[in-house]
PDB file of N, CA and C in Angstrom:
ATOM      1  N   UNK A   1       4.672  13.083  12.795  1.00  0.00           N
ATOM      2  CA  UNK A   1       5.075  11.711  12.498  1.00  0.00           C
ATOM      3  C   UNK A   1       3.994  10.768  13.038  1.00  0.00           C
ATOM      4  N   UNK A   2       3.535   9.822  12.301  1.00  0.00           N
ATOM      5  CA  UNK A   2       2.532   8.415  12.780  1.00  0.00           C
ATOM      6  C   UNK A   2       3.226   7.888  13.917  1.00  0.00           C
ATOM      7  N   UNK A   3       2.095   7.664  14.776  1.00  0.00           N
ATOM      8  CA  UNK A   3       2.720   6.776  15.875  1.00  0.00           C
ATOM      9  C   UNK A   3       3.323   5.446  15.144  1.00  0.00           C
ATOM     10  N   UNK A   4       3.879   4.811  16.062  1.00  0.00           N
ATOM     11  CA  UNK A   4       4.622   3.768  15.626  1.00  0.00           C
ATOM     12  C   UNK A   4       3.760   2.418  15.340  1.00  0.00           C
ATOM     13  N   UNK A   5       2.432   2.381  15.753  1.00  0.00           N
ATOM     14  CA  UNK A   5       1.613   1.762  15.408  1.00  0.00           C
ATOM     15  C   UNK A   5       1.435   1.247  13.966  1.00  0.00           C
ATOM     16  N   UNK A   6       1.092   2.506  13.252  1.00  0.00           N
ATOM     17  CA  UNK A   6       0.854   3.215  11.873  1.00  0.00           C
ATOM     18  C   UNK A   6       2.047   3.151  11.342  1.00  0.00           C
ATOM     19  N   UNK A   7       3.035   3.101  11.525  1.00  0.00           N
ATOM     20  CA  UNK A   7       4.546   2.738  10.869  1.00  0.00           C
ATOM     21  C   UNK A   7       4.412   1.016  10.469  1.00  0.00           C
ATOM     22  N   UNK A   8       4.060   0.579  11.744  1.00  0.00           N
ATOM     23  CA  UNK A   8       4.312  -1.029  11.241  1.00  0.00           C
ATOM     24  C   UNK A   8       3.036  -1.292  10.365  1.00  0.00           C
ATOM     25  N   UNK A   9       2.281  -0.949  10.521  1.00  0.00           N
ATOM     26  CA  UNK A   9       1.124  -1.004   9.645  1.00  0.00           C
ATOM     27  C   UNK A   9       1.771  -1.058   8.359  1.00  0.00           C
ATOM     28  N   UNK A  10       2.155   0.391   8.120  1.00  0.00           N
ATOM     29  CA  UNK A  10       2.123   0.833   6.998  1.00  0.00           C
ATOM     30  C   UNK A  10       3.601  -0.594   6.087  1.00  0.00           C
ATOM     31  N   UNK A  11       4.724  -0.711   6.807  1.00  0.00           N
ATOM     32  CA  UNK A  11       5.765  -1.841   6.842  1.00  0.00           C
ATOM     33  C   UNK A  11       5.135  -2.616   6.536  1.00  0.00           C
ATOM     34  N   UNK A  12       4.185  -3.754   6.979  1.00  0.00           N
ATOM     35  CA  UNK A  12       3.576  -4.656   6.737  1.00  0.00           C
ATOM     36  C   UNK A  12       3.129  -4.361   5.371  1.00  0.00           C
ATOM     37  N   UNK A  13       2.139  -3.345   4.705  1.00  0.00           N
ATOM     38  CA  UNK A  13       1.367  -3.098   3.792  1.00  0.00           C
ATOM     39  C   UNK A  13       2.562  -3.064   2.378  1.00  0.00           C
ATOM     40  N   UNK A  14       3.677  -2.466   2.845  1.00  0.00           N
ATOM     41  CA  UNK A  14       4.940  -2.524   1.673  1.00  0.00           C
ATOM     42  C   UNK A  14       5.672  -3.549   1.726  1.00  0.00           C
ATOM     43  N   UNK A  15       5.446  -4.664   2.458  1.00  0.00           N
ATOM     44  CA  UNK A  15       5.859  -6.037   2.668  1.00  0.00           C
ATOM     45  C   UNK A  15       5.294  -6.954   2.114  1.00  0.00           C
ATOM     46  N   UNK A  16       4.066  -6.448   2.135  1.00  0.00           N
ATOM     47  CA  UNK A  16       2.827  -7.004   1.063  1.00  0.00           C
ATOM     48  C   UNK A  16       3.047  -7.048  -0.148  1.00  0.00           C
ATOM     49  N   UNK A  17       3.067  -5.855  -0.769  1.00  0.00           N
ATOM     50  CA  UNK A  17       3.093  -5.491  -2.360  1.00  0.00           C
ATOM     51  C   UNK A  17       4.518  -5.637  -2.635  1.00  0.00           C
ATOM     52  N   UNK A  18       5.218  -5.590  -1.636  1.00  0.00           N
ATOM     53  CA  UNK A  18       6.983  -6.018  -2.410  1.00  0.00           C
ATOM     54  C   UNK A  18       7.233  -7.447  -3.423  1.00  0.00           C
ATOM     55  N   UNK A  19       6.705  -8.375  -3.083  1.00  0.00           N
ATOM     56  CA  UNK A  19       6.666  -9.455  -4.015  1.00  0.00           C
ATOM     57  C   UNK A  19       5.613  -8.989  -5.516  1.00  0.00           C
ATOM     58  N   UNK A  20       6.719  -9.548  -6.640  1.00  0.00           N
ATOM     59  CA  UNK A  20       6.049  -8.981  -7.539  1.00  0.00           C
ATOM     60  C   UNK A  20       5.096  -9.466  -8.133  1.00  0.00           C
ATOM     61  N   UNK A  21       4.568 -10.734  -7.622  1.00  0.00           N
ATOM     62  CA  UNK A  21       3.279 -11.339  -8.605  1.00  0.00           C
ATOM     63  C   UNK A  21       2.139 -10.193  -7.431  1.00  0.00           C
ATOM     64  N   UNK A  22       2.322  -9.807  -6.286  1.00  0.00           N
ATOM     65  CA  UNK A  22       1.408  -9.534  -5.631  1.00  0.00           C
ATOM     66  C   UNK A  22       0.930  -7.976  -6.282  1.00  0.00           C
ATOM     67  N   UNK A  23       2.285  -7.182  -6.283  1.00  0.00           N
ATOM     68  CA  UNK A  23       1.895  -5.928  -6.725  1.00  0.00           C
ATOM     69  C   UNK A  23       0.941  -5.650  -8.054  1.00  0.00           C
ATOM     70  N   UNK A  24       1.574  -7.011  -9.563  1.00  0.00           N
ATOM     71  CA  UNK A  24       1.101  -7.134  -9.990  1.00  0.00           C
ATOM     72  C   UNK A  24      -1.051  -7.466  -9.876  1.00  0.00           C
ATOM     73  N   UNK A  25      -1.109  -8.480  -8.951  1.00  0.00           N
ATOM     74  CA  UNK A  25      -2.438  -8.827  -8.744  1.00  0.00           C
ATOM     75  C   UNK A  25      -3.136  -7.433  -8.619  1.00  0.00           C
ATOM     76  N   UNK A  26      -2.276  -6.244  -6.996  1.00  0.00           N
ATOM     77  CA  UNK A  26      -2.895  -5.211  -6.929  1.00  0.00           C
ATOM     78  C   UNK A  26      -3.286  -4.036  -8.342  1.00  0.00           C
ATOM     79  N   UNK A  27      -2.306  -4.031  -8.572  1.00  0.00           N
ATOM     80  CA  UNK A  27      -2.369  -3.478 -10.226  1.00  0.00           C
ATOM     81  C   UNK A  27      -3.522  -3.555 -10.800  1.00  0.00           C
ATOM     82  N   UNK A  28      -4.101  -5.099 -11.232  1.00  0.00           N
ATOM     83  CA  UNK A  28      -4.857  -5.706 -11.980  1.00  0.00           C
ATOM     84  C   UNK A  28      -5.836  -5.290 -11.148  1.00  0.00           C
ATOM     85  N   UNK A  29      -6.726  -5.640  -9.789  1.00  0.00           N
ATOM     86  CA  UNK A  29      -7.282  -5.655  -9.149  1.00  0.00           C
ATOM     87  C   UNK A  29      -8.039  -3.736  -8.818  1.00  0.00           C
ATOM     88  N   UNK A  30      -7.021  -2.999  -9.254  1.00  0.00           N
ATOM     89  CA  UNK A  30      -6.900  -1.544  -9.032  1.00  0.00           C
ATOM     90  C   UNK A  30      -7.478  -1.179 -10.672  1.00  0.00           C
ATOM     91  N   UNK A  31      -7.023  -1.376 -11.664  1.00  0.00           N
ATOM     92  CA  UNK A  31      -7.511  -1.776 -12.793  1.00  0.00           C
ATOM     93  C   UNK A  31      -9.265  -1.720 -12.854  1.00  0.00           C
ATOM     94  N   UNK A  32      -9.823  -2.923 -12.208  1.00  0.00           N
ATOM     95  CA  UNK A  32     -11.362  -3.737 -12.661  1.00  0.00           C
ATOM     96  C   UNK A  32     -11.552  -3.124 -11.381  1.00  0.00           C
ATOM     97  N   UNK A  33     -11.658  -1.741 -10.640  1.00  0.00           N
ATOM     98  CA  UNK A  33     -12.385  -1.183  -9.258  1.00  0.00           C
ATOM     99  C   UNK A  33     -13.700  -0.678 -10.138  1.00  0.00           C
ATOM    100  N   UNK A  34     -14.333  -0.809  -9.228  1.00  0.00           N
ATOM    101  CA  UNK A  34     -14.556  -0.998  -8.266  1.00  0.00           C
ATOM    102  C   UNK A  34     -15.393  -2.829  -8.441  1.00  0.00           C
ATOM    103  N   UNK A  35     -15.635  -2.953  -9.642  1.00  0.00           N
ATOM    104  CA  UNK A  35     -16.767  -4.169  -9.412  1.00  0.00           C
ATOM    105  C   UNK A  35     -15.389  -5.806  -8.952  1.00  0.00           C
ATOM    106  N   UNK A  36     -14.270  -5.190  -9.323  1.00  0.00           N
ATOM    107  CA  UNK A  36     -13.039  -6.177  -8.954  1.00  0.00           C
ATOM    108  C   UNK A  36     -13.465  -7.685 -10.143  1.00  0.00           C
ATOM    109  N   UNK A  37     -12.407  -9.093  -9.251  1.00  0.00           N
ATOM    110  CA  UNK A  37     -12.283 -10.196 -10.478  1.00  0.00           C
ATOM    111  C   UNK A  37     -12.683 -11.316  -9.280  1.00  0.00           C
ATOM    112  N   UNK A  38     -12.783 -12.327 -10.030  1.00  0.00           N
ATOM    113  CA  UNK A  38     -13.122 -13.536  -9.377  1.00  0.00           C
ATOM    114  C   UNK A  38     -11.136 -14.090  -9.799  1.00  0.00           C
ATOM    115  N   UNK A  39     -11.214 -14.773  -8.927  1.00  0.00           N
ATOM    116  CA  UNK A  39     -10.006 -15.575  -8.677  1.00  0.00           C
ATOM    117  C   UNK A  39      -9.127 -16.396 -10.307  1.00  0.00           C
ATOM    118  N   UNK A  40     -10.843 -17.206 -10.967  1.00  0.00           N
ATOM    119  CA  UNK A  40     -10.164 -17.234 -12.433  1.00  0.00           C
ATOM    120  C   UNK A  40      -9.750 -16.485 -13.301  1.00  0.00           C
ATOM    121  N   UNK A  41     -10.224 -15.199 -13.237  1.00  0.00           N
ATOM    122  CA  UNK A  41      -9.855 -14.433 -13.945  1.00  0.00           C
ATOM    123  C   UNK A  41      -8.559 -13.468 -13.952  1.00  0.00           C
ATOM    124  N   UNK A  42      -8.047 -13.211 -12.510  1.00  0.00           N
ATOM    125  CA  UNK A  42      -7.006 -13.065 -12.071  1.00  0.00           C
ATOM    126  C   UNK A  42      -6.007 -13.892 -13.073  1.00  0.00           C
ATOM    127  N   UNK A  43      -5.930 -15.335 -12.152  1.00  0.00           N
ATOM    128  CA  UNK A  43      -4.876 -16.206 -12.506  1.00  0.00           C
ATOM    129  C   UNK A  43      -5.001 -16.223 -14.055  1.00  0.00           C
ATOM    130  N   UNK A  44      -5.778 -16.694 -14.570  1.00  0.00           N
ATOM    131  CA  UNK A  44      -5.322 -16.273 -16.373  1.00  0.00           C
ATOM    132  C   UNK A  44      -5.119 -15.170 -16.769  1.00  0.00           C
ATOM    133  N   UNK A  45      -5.391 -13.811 -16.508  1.00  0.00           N
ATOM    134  CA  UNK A  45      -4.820 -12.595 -16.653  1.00  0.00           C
ATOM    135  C   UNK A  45      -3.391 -12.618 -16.534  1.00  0.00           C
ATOM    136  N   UNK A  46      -3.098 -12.890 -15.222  1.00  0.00           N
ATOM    137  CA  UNK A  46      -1.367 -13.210 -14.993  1.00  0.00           C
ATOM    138  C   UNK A  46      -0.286 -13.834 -14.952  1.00  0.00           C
ATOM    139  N   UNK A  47      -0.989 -15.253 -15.291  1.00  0.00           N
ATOM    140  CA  UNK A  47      -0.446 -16.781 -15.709  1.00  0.00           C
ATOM    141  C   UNK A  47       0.165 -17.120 -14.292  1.00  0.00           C
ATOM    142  N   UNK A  48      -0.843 -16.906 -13.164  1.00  0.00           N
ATOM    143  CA  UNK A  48      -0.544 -17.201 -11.508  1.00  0.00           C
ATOM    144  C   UNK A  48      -1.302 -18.689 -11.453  1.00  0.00           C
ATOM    145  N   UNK A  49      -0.925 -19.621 -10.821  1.00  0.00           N
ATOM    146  CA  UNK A  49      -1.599 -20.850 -10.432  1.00  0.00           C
ATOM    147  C   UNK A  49      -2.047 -20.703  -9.490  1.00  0.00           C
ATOM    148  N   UNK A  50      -3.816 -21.900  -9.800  1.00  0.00           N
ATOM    149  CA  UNK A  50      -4.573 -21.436  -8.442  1.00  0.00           C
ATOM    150  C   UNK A  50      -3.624 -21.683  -6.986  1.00  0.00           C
ATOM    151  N   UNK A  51      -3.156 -22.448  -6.669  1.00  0.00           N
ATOM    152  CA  UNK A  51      -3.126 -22.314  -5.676  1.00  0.00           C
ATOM    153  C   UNK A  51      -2.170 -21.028  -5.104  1.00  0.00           C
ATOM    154  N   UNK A  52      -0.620 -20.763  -5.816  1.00  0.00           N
ATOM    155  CA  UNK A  52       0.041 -19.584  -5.769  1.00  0.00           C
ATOM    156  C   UNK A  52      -0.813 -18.259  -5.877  1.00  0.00           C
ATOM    157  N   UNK A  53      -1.470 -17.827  -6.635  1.00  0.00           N
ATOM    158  CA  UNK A  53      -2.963 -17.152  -6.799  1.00  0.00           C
ATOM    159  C   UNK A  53      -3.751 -16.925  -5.035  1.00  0.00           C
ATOM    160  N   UNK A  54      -3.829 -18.166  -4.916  1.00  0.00           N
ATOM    161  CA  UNK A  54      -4.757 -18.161  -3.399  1.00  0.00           C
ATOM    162  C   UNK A  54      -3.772 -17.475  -2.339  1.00  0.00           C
ATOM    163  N   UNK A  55      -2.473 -17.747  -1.987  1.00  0.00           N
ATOM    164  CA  UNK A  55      -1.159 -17.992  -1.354  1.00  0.00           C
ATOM    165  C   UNK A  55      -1.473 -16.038  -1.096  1.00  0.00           C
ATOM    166  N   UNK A  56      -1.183 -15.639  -2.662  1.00  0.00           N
ATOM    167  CA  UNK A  56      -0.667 -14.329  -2.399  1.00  0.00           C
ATOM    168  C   UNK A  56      -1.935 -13.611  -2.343  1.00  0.00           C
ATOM    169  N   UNK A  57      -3.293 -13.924  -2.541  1.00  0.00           N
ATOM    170  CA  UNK A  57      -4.748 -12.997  -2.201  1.00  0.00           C
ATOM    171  C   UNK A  57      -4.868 -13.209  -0.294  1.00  0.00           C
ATOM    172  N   UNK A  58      -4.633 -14.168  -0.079  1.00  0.00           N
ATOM    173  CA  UNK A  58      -4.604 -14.243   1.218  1.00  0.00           C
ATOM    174  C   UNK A  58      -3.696 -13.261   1.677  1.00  0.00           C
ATOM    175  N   UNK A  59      -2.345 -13.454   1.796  1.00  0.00           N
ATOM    176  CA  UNK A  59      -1.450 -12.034   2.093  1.00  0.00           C
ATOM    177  C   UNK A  59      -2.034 -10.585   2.190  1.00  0.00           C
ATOM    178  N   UNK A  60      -2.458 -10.464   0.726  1.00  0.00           N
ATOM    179  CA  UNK A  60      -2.927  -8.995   0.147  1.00  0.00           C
ATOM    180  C   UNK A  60      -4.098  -8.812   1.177  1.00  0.00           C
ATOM    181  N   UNK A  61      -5.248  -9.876   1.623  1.00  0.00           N
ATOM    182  CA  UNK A  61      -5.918  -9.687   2.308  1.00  0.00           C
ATOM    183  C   UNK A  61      -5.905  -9.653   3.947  1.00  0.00           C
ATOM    184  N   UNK A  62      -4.654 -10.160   4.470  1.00  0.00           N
ATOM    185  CA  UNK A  62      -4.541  -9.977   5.704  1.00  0.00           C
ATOM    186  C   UNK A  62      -3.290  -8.171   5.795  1.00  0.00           C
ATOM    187  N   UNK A  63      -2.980  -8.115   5.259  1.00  0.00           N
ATOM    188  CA  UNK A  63      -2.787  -6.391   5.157  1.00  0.00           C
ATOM    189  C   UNK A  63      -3.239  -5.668   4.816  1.00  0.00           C
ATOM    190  N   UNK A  64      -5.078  -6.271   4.831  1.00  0.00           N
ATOM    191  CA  UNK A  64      -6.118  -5.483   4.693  1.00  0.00           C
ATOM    192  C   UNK A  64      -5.988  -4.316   3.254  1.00  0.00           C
ATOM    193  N   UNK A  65      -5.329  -4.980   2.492  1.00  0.00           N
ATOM    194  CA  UNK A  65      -4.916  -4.299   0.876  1.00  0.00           C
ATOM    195  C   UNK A  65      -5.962  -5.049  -0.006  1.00  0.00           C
ATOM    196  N   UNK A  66      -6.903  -5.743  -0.118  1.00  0.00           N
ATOM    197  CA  UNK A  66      -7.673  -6.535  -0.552  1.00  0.00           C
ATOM    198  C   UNK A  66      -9.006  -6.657   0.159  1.00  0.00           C
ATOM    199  N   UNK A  67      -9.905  -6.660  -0.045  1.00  0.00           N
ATOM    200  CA  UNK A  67     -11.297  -7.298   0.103  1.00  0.00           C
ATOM    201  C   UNK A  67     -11.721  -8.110  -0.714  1.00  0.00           C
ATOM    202  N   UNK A  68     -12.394  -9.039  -0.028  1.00  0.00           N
ATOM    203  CA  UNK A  68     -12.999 -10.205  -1.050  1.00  0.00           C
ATOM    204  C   UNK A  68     -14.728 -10.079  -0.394  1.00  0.00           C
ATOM    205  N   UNK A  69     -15.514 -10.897  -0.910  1.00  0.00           N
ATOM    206  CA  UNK A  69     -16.964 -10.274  -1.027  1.00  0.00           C
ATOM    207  C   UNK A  69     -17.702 -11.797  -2.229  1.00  0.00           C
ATOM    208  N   UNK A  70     -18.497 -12.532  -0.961  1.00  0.00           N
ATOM    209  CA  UNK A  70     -19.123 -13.343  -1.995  1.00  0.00           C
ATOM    210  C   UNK A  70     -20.403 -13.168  -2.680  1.00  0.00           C
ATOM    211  N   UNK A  71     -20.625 -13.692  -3.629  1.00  0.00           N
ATOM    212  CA  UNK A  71     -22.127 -13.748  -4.482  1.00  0.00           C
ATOM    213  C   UNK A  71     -21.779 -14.679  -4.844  1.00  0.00           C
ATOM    214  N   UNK A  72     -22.998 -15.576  -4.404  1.00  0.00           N
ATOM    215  CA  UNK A  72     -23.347 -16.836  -4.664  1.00  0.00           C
ATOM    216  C   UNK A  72     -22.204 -17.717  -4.783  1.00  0.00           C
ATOM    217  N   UNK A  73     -22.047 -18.227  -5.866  1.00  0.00           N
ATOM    218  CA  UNK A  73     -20.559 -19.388  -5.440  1.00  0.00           C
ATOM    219  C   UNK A  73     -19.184 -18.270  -5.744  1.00  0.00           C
ATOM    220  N   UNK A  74     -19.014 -17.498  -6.149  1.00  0.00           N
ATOM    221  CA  UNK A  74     -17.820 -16.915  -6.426  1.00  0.00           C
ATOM    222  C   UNK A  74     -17.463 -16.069  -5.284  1.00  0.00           C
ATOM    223  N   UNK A  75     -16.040 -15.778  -5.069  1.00  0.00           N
ATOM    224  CA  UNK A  75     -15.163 -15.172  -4.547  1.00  0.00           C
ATOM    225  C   UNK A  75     -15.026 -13.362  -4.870  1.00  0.00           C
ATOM    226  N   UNK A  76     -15.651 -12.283  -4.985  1.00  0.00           N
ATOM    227  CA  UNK A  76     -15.011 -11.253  -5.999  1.00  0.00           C
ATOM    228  C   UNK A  76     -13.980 -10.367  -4.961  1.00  0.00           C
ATOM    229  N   UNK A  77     -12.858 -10.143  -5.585  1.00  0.00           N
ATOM    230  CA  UNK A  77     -11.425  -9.468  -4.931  1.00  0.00           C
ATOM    231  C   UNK A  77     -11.655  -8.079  -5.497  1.00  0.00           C
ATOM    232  N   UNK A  78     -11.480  -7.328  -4.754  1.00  0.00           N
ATOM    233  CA  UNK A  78     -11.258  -5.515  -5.111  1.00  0.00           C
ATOM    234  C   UNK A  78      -9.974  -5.282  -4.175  1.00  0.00           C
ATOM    235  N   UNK A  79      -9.669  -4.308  -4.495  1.00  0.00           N
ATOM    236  CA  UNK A  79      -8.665  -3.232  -3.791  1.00  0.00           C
ATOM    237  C   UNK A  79      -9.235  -2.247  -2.968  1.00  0.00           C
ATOM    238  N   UNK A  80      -8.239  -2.386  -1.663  1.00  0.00           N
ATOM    239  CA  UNK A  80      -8.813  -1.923  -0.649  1.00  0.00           C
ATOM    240  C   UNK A  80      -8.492  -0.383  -0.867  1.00  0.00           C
ATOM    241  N   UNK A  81      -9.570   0.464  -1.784  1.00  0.00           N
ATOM    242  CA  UNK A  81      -8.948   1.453  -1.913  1.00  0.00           C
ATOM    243  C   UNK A  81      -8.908   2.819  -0.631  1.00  0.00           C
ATOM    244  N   UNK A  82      -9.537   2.507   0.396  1.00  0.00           N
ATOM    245  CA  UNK A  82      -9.407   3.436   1.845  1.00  0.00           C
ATOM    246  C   UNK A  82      -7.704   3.036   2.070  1.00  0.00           C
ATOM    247  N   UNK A  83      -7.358   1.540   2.065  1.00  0.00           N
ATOM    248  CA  UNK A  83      -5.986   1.396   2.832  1.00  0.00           C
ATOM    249  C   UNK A  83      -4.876   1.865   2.021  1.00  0.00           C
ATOM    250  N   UNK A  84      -5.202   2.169   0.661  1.00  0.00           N
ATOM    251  CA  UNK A  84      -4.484   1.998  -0.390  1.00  0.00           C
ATOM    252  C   UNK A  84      -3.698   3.820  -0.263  1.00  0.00           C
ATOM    253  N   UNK A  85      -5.103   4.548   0.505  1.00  0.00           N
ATOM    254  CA  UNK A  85      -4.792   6.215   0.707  1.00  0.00           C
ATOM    255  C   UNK A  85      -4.112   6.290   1.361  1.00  0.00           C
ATOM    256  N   UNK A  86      -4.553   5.583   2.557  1.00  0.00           N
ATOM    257  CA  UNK A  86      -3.769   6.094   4.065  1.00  0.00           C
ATOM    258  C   UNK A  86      -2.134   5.558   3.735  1.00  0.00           C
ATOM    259  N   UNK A  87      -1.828   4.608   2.814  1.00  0.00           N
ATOM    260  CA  UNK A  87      -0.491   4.547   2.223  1.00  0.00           C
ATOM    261  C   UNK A  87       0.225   5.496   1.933  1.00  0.00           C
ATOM    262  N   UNK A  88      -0.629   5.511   0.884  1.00  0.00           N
ATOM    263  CA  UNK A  88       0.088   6.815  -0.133  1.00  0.00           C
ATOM    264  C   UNK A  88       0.103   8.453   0.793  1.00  0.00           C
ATOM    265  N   UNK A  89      -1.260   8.546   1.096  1.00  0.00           N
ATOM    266  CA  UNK A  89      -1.246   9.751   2.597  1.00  0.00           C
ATOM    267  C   UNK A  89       0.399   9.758   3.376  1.00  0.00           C
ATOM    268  N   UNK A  90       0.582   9.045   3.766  1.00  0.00           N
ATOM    269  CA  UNK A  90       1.798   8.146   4.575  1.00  0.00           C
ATOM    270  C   UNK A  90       2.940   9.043   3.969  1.00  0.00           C
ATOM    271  N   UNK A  91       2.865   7.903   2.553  1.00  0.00           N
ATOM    272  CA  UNK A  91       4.282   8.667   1.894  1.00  0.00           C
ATOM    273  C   UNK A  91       4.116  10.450   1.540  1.00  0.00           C
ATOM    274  N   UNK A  92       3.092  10.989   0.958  1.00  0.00           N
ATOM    275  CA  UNK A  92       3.255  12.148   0.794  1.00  0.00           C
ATOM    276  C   UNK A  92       3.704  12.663   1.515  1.00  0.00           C
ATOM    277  N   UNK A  93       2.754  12.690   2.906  1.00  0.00           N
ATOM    278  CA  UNK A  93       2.923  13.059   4.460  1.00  0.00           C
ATOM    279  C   UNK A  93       4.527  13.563   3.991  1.00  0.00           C
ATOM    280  N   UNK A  94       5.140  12.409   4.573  1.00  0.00           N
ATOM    281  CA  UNK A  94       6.885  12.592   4.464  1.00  0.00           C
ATOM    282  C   UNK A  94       7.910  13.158   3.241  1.00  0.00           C
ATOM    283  N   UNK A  95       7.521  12.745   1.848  1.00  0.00           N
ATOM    284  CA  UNK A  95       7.909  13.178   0.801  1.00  0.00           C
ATOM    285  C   UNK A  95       7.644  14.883   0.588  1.00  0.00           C
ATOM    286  N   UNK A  96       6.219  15.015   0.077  1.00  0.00           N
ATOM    287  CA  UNK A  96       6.034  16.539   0.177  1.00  0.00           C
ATOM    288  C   UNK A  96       5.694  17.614   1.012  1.00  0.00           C
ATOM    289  N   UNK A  97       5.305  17.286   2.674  1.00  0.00           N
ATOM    290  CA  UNK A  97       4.703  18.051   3.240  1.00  0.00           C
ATOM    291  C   UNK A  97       5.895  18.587   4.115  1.00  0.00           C
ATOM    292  N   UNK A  98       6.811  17.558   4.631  1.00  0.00           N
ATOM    293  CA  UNK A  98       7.125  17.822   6.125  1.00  0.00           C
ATOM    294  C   UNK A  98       8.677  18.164   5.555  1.00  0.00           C
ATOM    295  N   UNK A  99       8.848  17.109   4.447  1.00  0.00           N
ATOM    296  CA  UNK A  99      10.912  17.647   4.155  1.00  0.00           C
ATOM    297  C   UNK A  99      10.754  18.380   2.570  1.00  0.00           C
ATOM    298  N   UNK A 100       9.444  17.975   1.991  1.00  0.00           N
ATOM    299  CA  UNK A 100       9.801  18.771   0.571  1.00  0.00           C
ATOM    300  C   UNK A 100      10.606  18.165  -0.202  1.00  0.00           C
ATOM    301  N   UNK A 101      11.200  16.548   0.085  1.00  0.00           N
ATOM    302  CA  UNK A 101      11.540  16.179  -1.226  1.00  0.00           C
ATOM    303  C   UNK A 101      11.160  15.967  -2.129  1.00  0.00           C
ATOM    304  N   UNK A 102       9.994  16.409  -2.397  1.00  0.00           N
ATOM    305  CA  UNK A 102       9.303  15.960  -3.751  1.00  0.00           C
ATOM    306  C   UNK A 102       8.433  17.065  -3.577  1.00  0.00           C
ATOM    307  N   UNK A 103       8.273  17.563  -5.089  1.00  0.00           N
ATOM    308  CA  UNK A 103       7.233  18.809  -5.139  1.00  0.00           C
ATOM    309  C   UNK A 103       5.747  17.882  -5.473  1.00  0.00           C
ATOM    310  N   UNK A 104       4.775  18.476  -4.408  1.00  0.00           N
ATOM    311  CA  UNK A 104       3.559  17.852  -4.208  1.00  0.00           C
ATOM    312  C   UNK A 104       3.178  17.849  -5.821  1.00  0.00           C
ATOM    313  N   UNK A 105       3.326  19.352  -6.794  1.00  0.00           N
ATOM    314  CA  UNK A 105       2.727  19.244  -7.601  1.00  0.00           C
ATOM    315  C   UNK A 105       2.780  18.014  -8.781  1.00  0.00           C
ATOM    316  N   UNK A 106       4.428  17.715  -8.617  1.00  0.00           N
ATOM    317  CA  UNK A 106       4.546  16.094  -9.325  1.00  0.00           C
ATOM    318  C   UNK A 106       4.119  15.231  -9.143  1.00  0.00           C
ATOM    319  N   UNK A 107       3.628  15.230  -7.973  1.00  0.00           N
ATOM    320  CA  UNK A 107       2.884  13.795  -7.808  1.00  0.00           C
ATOM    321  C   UNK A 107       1.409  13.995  -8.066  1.00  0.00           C
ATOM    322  N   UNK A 108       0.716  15.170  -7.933  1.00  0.00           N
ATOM    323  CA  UNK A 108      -0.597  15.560  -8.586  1.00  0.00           C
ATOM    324  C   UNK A 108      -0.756  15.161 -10.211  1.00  0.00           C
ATOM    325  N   UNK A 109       0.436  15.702 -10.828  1.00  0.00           N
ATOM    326  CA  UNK A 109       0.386  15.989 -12.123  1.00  0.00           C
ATOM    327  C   UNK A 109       0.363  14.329 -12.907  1.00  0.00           C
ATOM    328  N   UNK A 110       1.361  13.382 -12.086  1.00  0.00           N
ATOM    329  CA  UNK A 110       1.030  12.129 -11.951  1.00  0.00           C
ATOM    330  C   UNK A 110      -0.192  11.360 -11.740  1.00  0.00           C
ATOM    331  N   UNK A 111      -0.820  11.794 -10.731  1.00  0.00           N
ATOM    332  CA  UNK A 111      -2.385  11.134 -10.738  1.00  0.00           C
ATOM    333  C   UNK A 111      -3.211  11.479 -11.792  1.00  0.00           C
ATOM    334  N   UNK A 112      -3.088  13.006 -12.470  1.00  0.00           N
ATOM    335  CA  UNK A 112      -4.290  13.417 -13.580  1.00  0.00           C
ATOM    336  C   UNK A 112      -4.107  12.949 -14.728  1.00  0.00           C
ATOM    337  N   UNK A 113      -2.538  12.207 -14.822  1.00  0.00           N
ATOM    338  CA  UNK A 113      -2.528  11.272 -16.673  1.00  0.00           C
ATOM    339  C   UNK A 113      -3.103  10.341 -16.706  1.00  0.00           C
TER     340      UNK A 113
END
């Protein structure tokens, strides 16, 4: 079991993506990896307003689920895809390794479609 450290971590990180314009952004953002979007392109992709747009990249980025990265005047957002493992690591961990509710191979067979 993760220390309890790594629990709230991980809490925080599903506290994050629980709101659904956010999961959505990650989606999108998971989508355009690795070169990621600038902020306009986001919000017209998802019909998010800048400032609601800003509200929830900030979030995504303080649960370290987001990186942002400038060139020249723009903003570009990617997905933090290291934090995005140790998530999912997380859940397998518990789902297929340790109780076997879930056969690992379903969730494999899931990633290769």
């Amino acid at each position: 079991m993760p220390p309890e450290p790594d629990i709230a971590r991980f809490a925080d990180m599903f506290s994050a993506i629980g709101a659904e314009p956010r999961l959505r952004i990650l989606r999108l953002l998971l989508a355009a990896h690795p070169d990621g979007l600038i902020p306009s392109d986001i919000s017209a992709e998802l019909a998010i307003p800048p400032s609601t747009l800003s509200h929830h990249l900030d979030k995504l980025k303080s649960e370290d689920l987001v990186q942002a990265r400038r060139d020249s005047t723009f903003f570009w957002y990617t997905a933090n895809t290291a934090a995005l493992q140790d998530l999912l690591g997380f859940l397998y961990a518990e789902c297929c390794t340790r109780n076997k509710a879930v056969r690992p191979r379903s969730v494999t067979a899931i990633c290769k479609e």
